[in-house]
PDB file of N, CA and C in Angstrom:
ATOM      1  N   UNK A   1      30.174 -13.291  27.160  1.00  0.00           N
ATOM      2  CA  UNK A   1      28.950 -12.564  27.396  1.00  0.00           C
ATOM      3  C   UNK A   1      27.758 -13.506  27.251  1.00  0.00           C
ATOM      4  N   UNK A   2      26.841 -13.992  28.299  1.00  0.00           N
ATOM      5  CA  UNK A   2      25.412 -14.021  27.882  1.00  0.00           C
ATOM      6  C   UNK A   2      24.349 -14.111  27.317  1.00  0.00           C
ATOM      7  N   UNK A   3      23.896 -14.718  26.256  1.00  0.00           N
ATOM      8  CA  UNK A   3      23.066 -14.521  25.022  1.00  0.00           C
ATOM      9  C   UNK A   3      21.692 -14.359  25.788  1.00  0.00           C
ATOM     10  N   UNK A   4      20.877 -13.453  25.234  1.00  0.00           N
ATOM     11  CA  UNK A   4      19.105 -13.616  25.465  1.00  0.00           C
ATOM     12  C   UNK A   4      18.687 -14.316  24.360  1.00  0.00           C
ATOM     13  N   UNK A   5      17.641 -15.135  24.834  1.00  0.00           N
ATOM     14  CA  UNK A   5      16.986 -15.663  23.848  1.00  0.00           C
ATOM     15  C   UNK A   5      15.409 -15.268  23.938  1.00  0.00           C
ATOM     16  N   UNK A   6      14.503 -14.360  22.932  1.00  0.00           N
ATOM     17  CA  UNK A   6      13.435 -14.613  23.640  1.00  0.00           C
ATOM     18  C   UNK A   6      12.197 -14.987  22.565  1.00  0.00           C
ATOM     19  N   UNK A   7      11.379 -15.356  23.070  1.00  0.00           N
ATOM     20  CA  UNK A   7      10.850 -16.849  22.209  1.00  0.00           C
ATOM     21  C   UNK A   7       8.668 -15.593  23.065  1.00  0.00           C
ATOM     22  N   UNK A   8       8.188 -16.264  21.548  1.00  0.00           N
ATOM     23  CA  UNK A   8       6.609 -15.875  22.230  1.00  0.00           C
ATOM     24  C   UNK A   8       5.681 -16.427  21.009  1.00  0.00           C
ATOM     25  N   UNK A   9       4.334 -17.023  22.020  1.00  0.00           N
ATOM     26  CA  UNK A   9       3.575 -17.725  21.211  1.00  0.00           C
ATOM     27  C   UNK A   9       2.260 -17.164  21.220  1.00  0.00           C
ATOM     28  N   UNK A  10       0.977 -17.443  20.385  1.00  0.00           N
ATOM     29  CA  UNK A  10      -0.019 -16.961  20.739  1.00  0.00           C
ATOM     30  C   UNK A  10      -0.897 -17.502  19.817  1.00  0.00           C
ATOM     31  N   UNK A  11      -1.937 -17.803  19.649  1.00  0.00           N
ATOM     32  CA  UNK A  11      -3.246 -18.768  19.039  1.00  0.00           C
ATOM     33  C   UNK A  11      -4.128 -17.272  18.269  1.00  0.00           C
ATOM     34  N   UNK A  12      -4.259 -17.709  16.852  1.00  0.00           N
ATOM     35  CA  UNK A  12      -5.448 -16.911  16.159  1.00  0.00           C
ATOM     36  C   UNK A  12      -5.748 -18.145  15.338  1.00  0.00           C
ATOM     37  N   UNK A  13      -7.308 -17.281  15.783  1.00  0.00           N
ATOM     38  CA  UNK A  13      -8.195 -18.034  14.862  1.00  0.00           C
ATOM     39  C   UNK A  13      -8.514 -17.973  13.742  1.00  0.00           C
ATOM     40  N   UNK A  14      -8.123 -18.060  12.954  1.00  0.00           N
ATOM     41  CA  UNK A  14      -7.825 -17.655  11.268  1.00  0.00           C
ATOM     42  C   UNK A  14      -7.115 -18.179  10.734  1.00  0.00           C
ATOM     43  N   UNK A  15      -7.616 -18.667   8.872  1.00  0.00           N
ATOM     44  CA  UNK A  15      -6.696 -19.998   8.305  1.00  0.00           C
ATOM     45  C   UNK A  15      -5.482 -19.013   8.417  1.00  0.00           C
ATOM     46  N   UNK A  16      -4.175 -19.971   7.793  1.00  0.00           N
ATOM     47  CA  UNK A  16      -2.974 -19.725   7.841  1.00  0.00           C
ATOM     48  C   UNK A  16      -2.373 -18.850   7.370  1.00  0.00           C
ATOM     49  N   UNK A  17      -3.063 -19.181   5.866  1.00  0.00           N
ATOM     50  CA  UNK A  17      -2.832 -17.837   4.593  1.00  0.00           C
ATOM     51  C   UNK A  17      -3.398 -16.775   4.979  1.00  0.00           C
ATOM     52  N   UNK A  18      -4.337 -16.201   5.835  1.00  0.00           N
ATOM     53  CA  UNK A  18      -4.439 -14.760   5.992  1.00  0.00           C
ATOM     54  C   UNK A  18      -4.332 -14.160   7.232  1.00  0.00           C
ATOM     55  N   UNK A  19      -3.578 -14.997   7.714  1.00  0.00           N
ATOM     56  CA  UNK A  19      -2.479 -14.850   9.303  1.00  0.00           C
ATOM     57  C   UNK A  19      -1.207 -14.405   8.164  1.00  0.00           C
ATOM     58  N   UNK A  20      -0.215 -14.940   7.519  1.00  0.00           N
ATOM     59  CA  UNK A  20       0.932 -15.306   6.709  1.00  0.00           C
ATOM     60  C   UNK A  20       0.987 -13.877   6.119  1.00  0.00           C
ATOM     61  N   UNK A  21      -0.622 -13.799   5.209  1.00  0.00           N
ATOM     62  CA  UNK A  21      -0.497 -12.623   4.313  1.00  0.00           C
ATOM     63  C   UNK A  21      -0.233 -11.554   4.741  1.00  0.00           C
ATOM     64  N   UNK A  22      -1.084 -11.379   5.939  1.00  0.00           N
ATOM     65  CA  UNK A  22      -1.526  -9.903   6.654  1.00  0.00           C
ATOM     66  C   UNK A  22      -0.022  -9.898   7.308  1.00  0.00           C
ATOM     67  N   UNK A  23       1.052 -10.759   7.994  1.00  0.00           N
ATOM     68  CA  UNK A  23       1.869 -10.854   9.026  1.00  0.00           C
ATOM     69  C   UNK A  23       3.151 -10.187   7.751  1.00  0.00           C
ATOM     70  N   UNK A  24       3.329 -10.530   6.627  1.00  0.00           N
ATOM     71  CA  UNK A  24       4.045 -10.428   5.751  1.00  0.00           C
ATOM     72  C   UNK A  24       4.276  -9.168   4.575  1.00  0.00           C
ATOM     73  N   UNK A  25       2.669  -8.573   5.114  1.00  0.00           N
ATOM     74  CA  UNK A  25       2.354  -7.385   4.035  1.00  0.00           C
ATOM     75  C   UNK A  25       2.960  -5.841   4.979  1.00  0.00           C
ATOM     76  N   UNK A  26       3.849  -5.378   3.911  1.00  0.00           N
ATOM     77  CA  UNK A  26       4.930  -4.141   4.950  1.00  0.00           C
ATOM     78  C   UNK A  26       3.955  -3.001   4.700  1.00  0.00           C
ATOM     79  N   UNK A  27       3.329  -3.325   3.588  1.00  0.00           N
ATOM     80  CA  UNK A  27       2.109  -1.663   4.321  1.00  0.00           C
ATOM     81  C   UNK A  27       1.142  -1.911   5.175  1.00  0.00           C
ATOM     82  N   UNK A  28       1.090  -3.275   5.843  1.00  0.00           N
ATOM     83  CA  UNK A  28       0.037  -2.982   7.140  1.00  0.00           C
ATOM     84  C   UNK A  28       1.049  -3.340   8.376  1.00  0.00           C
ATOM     85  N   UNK A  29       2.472  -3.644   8.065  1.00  0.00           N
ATOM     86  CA  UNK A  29       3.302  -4.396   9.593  1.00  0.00           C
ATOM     87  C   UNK A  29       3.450  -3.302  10.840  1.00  0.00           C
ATOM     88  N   UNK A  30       2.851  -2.091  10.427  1.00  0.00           N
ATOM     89  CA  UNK A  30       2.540  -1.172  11.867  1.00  0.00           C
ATOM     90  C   UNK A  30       1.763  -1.417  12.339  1.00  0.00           C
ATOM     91  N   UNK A  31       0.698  -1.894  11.201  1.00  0.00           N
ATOM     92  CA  UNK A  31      -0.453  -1.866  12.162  1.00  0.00           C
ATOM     93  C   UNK A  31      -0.520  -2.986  13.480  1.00  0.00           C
ATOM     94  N   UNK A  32       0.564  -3.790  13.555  1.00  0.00           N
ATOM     95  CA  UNK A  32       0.108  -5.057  13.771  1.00  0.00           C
ATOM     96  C   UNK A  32       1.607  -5.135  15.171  1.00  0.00           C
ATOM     97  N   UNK A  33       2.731  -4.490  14.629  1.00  0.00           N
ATOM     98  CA  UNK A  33       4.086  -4.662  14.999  1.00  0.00           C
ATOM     99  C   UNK A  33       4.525  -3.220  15.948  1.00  0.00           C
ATOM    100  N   UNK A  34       3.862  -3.281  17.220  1.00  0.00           N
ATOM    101  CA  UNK A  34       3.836  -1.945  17.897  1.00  0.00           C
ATOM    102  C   UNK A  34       5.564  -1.772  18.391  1.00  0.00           C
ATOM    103  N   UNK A  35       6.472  -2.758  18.180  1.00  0.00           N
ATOM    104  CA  UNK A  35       8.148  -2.251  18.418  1.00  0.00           C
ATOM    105  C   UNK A  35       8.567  -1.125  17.264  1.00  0.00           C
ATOM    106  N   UNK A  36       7.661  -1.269  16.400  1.00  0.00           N
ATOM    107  CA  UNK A  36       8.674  -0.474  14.973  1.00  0.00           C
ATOM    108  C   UNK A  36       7.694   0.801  15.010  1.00  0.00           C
ATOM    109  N   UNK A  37       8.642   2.015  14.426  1.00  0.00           N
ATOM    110  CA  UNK A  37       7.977   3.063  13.936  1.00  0.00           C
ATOM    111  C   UNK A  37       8.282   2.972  12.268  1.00  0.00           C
ATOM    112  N   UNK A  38       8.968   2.415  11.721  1.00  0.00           N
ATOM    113  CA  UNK A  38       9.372   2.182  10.148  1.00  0.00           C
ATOM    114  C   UNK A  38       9.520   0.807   9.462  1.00  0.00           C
ATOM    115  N   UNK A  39       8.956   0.062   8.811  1.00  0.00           N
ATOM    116  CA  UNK A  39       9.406  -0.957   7.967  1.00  0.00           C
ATOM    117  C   UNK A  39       9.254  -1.030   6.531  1.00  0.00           C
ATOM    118  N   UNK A  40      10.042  -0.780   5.521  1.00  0.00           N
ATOM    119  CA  UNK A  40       9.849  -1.132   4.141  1.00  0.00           C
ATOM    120  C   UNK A  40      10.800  -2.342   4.072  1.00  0.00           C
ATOM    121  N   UNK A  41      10.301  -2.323   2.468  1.00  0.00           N
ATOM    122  CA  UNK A  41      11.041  -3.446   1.750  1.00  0.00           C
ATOM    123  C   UNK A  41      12.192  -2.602   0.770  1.00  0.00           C
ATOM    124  N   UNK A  42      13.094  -2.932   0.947  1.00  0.00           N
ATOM    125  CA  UNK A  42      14.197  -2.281   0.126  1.00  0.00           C
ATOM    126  C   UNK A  42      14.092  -2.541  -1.584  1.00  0.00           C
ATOM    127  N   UNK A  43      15.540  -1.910  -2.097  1.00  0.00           N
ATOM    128  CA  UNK A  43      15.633  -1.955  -3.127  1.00  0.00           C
ATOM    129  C   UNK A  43      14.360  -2.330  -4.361  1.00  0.00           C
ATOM    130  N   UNK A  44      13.079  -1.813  -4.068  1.00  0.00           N
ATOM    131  CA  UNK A  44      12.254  -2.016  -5.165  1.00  0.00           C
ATOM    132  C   UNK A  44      11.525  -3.172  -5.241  1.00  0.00           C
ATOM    133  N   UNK A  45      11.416  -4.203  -4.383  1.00  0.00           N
ATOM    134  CA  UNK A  45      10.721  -4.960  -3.869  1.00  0.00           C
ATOM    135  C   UNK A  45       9.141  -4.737  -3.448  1.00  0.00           C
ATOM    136  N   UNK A  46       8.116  -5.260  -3.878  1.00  0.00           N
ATOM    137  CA  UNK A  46       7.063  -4.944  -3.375  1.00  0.00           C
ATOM    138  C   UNK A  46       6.181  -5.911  -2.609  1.00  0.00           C
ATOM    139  N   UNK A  47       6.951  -6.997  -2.321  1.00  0.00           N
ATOM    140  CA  UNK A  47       6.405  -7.944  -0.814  1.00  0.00           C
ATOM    141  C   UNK A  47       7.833  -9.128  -0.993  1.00  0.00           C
ATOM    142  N   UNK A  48       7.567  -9.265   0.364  1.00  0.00           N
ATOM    143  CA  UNK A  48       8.583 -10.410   1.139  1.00  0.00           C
ATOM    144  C   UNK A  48       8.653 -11.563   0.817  1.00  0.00           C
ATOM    145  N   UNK A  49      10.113 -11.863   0.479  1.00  0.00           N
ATOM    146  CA  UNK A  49       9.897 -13.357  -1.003  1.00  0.00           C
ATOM    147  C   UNK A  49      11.737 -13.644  -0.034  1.00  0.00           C
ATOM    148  N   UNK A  50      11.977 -14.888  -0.374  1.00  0.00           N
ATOM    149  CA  UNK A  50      13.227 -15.413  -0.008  1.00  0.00           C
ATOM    150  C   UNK A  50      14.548 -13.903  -0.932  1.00  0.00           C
ATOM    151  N   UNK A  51      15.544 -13.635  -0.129  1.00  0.00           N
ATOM    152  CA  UNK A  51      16.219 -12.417  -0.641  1.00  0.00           C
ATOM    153  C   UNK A  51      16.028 -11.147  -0.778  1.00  0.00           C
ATOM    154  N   UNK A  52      14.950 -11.135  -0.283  1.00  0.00           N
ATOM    155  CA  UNK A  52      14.145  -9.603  -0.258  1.00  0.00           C
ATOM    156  C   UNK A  52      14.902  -9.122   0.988  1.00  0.00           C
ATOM    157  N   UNK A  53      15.710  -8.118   1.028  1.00  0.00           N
ATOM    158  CA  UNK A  53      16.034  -6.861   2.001  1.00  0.00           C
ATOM    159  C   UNK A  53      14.786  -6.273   2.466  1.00  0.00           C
ATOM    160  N   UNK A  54      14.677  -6.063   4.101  1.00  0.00           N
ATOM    161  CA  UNK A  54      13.903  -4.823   4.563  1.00  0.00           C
ATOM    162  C   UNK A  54      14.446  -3.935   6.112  1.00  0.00           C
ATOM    163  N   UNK A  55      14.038  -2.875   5.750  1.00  0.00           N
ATOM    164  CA  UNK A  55      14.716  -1.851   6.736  1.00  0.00           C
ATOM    165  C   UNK A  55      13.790  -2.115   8.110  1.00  0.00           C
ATOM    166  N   UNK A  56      13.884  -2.144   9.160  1.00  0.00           N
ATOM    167  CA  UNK A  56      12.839  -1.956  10.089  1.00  0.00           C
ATOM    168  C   UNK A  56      13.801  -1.185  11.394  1.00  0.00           C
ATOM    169  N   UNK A  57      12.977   0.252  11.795  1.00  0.00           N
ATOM    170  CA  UNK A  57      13.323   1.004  12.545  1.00  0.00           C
ATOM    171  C   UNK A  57      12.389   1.139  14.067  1.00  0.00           C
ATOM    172  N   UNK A  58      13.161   0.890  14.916  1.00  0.00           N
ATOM    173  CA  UNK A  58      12.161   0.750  16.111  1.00  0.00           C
ATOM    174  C   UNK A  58      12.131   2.138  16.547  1.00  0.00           C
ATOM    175  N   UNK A  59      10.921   2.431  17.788  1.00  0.00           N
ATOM    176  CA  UNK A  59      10.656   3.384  18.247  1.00  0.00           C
ATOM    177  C   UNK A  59      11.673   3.853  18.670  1.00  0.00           C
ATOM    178  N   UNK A  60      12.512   3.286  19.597  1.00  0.00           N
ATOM    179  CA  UNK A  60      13.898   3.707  20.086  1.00  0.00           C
ATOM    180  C   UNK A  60      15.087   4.640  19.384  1.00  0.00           C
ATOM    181  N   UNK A  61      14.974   4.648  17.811  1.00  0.00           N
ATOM    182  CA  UNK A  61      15.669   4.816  16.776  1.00  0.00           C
ATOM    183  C   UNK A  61      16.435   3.954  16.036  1.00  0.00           C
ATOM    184  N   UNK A  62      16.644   2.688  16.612  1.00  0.00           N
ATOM    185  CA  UNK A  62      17.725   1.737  16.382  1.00  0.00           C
ATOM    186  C   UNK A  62      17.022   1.190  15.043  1.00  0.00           C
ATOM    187  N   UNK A  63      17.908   0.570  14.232  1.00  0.00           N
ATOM    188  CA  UNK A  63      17.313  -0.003  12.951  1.00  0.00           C
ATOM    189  C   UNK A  63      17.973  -0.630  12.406  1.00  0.00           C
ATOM    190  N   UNK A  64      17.750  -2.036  11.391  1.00  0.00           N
ATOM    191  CA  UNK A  64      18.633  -2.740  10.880  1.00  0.00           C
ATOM    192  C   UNK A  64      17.993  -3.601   9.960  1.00  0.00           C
ATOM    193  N   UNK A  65      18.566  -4.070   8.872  1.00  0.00           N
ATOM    194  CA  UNK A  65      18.673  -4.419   7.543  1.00  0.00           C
ATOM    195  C   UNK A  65      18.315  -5.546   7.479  1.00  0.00           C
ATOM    196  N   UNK A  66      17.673  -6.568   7.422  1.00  0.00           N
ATOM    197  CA  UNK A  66      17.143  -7.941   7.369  1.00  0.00           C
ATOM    198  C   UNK A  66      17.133  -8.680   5.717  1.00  0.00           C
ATOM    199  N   UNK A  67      17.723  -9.567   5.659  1.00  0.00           N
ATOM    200  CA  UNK A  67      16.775 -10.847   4.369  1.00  0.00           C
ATOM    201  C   UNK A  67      16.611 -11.522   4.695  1.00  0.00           C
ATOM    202  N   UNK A  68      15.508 -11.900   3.795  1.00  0.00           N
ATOM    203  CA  UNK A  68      14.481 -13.123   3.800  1.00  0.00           C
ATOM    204  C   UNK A  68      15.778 -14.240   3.688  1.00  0.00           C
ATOM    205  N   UNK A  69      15.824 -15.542   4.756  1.00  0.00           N
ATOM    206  CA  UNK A  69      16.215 -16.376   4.029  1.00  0.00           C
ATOM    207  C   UNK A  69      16.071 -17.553   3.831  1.00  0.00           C
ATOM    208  N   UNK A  70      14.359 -17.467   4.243  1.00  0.00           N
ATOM    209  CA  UNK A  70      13.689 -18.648   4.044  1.00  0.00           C
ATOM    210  C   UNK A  70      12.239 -17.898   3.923  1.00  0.00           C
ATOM    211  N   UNK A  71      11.092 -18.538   2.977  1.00  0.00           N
ATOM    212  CA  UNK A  71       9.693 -17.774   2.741  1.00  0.00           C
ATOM    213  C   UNK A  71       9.052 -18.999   2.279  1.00  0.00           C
ATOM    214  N   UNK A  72       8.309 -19.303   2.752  1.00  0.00           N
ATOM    215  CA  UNK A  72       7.478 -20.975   2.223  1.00  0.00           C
ATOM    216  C   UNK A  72       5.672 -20.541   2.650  1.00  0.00           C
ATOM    217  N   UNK A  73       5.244 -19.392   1.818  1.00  0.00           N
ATOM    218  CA  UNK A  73       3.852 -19.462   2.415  1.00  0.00           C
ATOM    219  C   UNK A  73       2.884 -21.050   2.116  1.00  0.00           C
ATOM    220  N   UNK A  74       2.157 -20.953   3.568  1.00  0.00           N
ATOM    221  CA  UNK A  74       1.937 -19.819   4.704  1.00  0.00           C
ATOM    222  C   UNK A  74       2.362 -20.642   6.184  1.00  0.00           C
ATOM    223  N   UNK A  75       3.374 -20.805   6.030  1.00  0.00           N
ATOM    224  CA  UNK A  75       4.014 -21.609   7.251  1.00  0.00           C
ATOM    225  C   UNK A  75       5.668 -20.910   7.839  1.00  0.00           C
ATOM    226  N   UNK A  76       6.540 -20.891   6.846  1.00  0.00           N
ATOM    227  CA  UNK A  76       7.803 -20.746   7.029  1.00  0.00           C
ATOM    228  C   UNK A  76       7.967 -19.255   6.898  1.00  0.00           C
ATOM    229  N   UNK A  77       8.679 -18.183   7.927  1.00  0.00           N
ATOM    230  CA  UNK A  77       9.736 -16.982   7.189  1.00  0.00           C
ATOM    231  C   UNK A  77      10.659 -17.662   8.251  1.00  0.00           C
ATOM    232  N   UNK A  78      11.932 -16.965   7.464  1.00  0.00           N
ATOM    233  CA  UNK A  78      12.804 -16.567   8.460  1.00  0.00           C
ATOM    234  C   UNK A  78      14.200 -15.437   8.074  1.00  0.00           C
ATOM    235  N   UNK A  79      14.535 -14.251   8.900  1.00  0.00           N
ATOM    236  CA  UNK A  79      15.388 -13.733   8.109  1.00  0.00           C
ATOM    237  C   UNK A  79      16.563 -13.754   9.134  1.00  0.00           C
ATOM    238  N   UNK A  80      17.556 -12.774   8.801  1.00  0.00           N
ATOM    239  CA  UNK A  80      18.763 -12.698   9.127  1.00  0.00           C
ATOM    240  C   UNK A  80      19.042 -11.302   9.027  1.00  0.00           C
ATOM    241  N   UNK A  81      19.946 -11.011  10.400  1.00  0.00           N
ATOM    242  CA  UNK A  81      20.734  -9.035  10.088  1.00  0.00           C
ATOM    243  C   UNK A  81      21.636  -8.715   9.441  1.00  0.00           C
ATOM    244  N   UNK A  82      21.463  -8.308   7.895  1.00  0.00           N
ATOM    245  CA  UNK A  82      22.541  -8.079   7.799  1.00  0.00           C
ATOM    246  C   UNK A  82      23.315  -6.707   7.651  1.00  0.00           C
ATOM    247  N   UNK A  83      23.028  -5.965   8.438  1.00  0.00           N
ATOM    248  CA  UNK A  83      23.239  -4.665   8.849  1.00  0.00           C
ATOM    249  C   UNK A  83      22.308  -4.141  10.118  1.00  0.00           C
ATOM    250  N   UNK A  84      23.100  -3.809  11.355  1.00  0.00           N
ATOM    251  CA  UNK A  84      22.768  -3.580  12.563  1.00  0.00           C
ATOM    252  C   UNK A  84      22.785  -2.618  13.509  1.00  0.00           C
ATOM    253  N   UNK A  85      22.236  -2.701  14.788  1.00  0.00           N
ATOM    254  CA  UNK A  85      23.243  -1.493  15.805  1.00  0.00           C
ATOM    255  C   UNK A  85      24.202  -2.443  16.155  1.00  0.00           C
ATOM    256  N   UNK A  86      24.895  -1.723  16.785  1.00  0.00           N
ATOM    257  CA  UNK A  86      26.330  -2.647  17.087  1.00  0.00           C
ATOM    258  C   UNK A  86      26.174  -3.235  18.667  1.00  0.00           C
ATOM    259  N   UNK A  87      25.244  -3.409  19.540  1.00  0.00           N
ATOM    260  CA  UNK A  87      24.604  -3.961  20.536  1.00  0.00           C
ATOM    261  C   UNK A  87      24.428  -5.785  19.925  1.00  0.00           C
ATOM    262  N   UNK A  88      24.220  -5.484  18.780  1.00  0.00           N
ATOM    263  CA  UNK A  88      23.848  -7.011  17.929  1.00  0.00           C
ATOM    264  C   UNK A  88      24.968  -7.647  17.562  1.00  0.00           C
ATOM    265  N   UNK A  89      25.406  -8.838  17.815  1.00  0.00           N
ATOM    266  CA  UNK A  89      26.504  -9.850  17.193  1.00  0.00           C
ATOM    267  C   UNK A  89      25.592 -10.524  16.421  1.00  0.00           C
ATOM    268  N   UNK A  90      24.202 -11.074  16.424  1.00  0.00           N
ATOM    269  CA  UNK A  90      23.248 -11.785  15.333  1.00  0.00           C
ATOM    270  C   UNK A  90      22.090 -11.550  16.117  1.00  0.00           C
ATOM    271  N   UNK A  91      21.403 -11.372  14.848  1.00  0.00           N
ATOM    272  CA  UNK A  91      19.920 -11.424  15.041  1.00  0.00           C
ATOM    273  C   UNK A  91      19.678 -12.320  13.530  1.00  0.00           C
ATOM    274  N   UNK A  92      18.694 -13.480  13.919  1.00  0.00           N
ATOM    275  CA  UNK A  92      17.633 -13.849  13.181  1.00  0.00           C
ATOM    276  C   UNK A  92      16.637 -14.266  14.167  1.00  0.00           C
ATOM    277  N   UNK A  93      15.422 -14.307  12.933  1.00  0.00           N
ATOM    278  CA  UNK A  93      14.447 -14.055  13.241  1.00  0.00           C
ATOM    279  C   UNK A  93      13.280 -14.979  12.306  1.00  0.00           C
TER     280      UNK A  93
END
């Protein structure tokens, strides 16, 4: 089968750290992230740190389980699925 890959860039003008902060903070990632209708941070977590679980549910209904498994503010995230729809063999991100 095929893999998609899809890749997108875009320029703001604003230091790094409050691009990073705002991009990272799950009580504003609607405001900002028009694919999702839901994102928390799981298990009692109250912001996005390397190992942090979060749920994110798209408009569609589909939804799946992510950790952090890399966090280096204000330059680096990156997570991983580890719970999915079954359309997904991997997602990171």
């Amino acid at each position: 089968m095929k893999t998609t890959k899809f890749t997108e860039s875009i320029i703001i003008e604003r230091v790094p750290e409050v691009v990073f902060d705002f991009s990272q903070d799950y009580t504003k990632r609607l405001k900002w992230d028009t694919f999702l209708r839901k994102a928390d941070l799981l298990f009692g977590a109250k912001k996005a740190a390397k190992g942090v679980k979060a749920l994110c549910v798209a408009k569609n209904g589909y939804g799946m389980v992510t950790e952090y498994v890399s966090f280096s503010r204000p330059k680096v995230t990156a997570i991983k699925m580890t719970d999915g729809p079954y359309m997904f063999k991997l997602f990171l991100g």
